[in-house]
Protein backbone atom coordinates (compact mmCIF):
# COMPACT_ATOMS: atom_id res chain seq x y z
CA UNK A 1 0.99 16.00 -18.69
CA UNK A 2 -2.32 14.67 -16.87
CA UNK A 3 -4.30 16.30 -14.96
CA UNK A 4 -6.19 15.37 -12.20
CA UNK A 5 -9.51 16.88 -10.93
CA UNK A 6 -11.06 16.81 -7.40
CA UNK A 7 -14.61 15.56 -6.90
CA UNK A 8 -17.75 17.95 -6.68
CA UNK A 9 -18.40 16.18 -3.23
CA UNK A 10 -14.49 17.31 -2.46
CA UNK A 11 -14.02 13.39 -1.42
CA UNK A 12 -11.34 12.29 -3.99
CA UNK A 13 -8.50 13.26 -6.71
CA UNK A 14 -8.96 11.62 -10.18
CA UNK A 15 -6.14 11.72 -12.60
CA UNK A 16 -5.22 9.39 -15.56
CA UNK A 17 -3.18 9.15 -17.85
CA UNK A 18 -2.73 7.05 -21.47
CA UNK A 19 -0.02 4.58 -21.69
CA UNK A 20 1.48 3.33 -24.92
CA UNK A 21 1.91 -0.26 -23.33
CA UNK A 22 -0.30 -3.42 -22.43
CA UNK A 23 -1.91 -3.39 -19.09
CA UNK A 24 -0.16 -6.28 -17.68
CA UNK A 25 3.42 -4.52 -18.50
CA UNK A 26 2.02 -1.26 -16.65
CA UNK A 27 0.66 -3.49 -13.93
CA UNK A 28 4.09 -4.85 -13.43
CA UNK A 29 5.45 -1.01 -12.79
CA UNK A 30 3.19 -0.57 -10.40
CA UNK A 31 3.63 -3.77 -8.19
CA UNK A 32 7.47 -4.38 -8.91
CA UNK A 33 10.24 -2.96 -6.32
CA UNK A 34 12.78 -2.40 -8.81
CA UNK A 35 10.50 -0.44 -11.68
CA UNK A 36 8.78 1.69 -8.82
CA UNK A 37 11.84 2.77 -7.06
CA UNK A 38 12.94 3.79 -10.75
CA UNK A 39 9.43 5.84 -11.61
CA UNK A 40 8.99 6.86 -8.11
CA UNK A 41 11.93 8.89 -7.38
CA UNK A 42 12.73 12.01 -9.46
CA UNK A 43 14.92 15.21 -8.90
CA UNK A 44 13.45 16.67 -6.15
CA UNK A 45 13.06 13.53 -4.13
CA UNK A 46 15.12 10.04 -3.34
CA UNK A 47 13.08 7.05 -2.50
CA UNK A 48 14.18 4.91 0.61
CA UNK A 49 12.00 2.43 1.60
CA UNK A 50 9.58 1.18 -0.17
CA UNK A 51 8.02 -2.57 -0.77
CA UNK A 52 4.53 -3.94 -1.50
CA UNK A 53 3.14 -7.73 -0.67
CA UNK A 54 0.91 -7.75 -4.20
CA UNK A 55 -1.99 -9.63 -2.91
CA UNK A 56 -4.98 -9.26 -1.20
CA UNK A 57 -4.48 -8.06 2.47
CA UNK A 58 -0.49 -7.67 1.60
CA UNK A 59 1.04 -4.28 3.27
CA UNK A 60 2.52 -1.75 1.35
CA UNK A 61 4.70 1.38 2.45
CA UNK A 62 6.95 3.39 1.05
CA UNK A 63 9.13 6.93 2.33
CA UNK A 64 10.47 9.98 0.00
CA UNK A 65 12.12 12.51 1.41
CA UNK A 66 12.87 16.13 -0.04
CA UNK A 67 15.99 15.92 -0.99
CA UNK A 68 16.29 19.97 -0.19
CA UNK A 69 14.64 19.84 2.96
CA UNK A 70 15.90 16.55 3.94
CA UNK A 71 12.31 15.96 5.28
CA UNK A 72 10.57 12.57 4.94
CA UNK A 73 7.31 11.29 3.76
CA UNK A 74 6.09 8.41 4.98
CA UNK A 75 3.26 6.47 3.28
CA UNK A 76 1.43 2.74 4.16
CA UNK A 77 -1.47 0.69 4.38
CA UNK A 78 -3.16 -2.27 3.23
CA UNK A 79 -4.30 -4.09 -0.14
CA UNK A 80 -7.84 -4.29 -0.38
CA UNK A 81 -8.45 -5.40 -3.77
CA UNK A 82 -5.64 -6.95 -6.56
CA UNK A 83 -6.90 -8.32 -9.66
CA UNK A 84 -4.21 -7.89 -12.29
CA UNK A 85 -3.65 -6.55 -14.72
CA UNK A 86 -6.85 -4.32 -14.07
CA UNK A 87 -7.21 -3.06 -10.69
CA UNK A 88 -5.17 -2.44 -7.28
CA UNK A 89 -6.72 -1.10 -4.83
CA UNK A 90 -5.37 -0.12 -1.04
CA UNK A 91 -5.51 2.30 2.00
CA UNK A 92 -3.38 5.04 2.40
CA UNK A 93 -2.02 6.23 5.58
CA UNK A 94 0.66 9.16 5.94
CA UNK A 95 2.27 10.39 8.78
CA UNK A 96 2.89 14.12 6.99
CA UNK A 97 -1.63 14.35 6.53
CA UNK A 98 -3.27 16.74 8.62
CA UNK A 99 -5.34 13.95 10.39
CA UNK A 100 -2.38 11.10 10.43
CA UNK A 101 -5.20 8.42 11.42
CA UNK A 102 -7.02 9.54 8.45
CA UNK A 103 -7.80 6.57 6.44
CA UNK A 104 -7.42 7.27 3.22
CA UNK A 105 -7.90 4.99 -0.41
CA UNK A 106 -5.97 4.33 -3.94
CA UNK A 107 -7.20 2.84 -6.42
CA UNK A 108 -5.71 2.30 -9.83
CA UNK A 109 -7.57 1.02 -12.66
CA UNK A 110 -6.22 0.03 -15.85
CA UNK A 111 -8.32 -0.39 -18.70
CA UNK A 112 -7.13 -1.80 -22.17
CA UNK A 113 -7.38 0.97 -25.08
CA UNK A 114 -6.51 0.62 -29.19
CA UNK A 115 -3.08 2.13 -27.80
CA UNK A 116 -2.19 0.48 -24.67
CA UNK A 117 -3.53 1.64 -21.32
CA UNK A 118 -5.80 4.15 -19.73
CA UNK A 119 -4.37 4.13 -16.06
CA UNK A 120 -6.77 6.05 -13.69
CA UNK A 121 -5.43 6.65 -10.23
CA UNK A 122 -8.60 7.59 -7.85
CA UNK A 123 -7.66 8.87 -4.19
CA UNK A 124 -10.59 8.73 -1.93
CA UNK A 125 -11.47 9.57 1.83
CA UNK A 126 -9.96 13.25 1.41
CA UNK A 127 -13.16 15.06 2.52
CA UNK A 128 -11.91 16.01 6.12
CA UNK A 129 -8.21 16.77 4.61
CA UNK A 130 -8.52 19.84 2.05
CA UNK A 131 -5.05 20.72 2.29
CA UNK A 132 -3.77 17.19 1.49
CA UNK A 133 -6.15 17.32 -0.99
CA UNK A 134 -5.00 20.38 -2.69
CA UNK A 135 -1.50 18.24 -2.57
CA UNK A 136 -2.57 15.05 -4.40
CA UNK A 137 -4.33 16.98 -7.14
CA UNK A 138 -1.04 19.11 -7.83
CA UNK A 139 1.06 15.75 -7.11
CA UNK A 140 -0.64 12.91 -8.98
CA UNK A 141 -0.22 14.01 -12.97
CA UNK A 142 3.24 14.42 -12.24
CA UNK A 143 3.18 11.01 -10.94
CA UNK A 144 1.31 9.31 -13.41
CA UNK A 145 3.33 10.97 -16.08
CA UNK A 146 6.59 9.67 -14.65
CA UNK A 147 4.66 5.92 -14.37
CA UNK A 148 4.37 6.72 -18.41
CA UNK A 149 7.49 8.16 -19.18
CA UNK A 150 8.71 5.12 -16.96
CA UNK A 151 7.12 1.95 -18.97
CA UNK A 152 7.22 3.49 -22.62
CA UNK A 153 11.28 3.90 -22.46
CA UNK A 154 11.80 0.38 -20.83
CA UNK A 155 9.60 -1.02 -23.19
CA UNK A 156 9.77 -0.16 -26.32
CA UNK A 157 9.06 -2.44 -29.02
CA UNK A 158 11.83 -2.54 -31.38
């Protein structure tokens, strides 16, 4: 399992995570309705809503909710930067964050390796939200892992 650290300056989460697959197939996960609503949910929560315009100044959003509290999360923003297979890059809003308005950034970087992919998931602008922050370090390996676990069983070479 990754882990993910938070930044001296207490701005940002950093967590990656090695892939056993080329960047343009873990790209795919990332941007593609039907992988992430397969990686994205997981026992503890269902995922119902989420889409992504994969382009430059396309919207994004997504909503999980607990599926023991029955609450929902709701998550959205805006791409600011898409060049695949390497990087996507957008704001994060969410409703749950101690400062709503809070602008917030993701980025995900995908580098090539001897073995597949390095994915790197960086999430910025948390330096006025230490409790979220505390959340995304604890929440992002987990994610991460289940991008992993996600694109090595669907695409295994055989």
């Amino acid at each position: 399992m990754p882990i993910a650290t938070i930044t001296p300056d207490q701005d940002a989460v950093i967590s990656e995570i090695e892939i056993a697959a080329p960047p343009d197939r873990v790209f795919q996960a990332l941007i593609t309705r039907e992988q992430a609503l397969q990686w994205g949910a997981g026992e503890a929560f269902q995922i119902t809503q989420w889409d992504l315009d994969p382009r430059l100044g396309g919207k994004w959003g997504f909503t999980a909710k607990d599926l023991a509290t029955g609450r929902e999360y709701v998550h959205y923003g805006e791409v600011i930067e898409f060049n695949p297979p390497r990087v996507l890059s957008h704001t994060w809003f969410a409703k749950f964050h101690k400062i709503p308005s809070q602008r917030t950034l993701v980025r995900w970087d995908l580098t090539p390796t001897s073995t597949g992919t390095l994915l790197r998931v960086t999430h910025s602008g948390l330096t006025s939200l230490p409790e979220d922050r505390t959340s995304y370090s604890q929440d992002w390996p987990g994610l991460l892992d289940a991008v992993r676990k996600f694109v090595e069983n669907k695409f295994v070479e055989k």
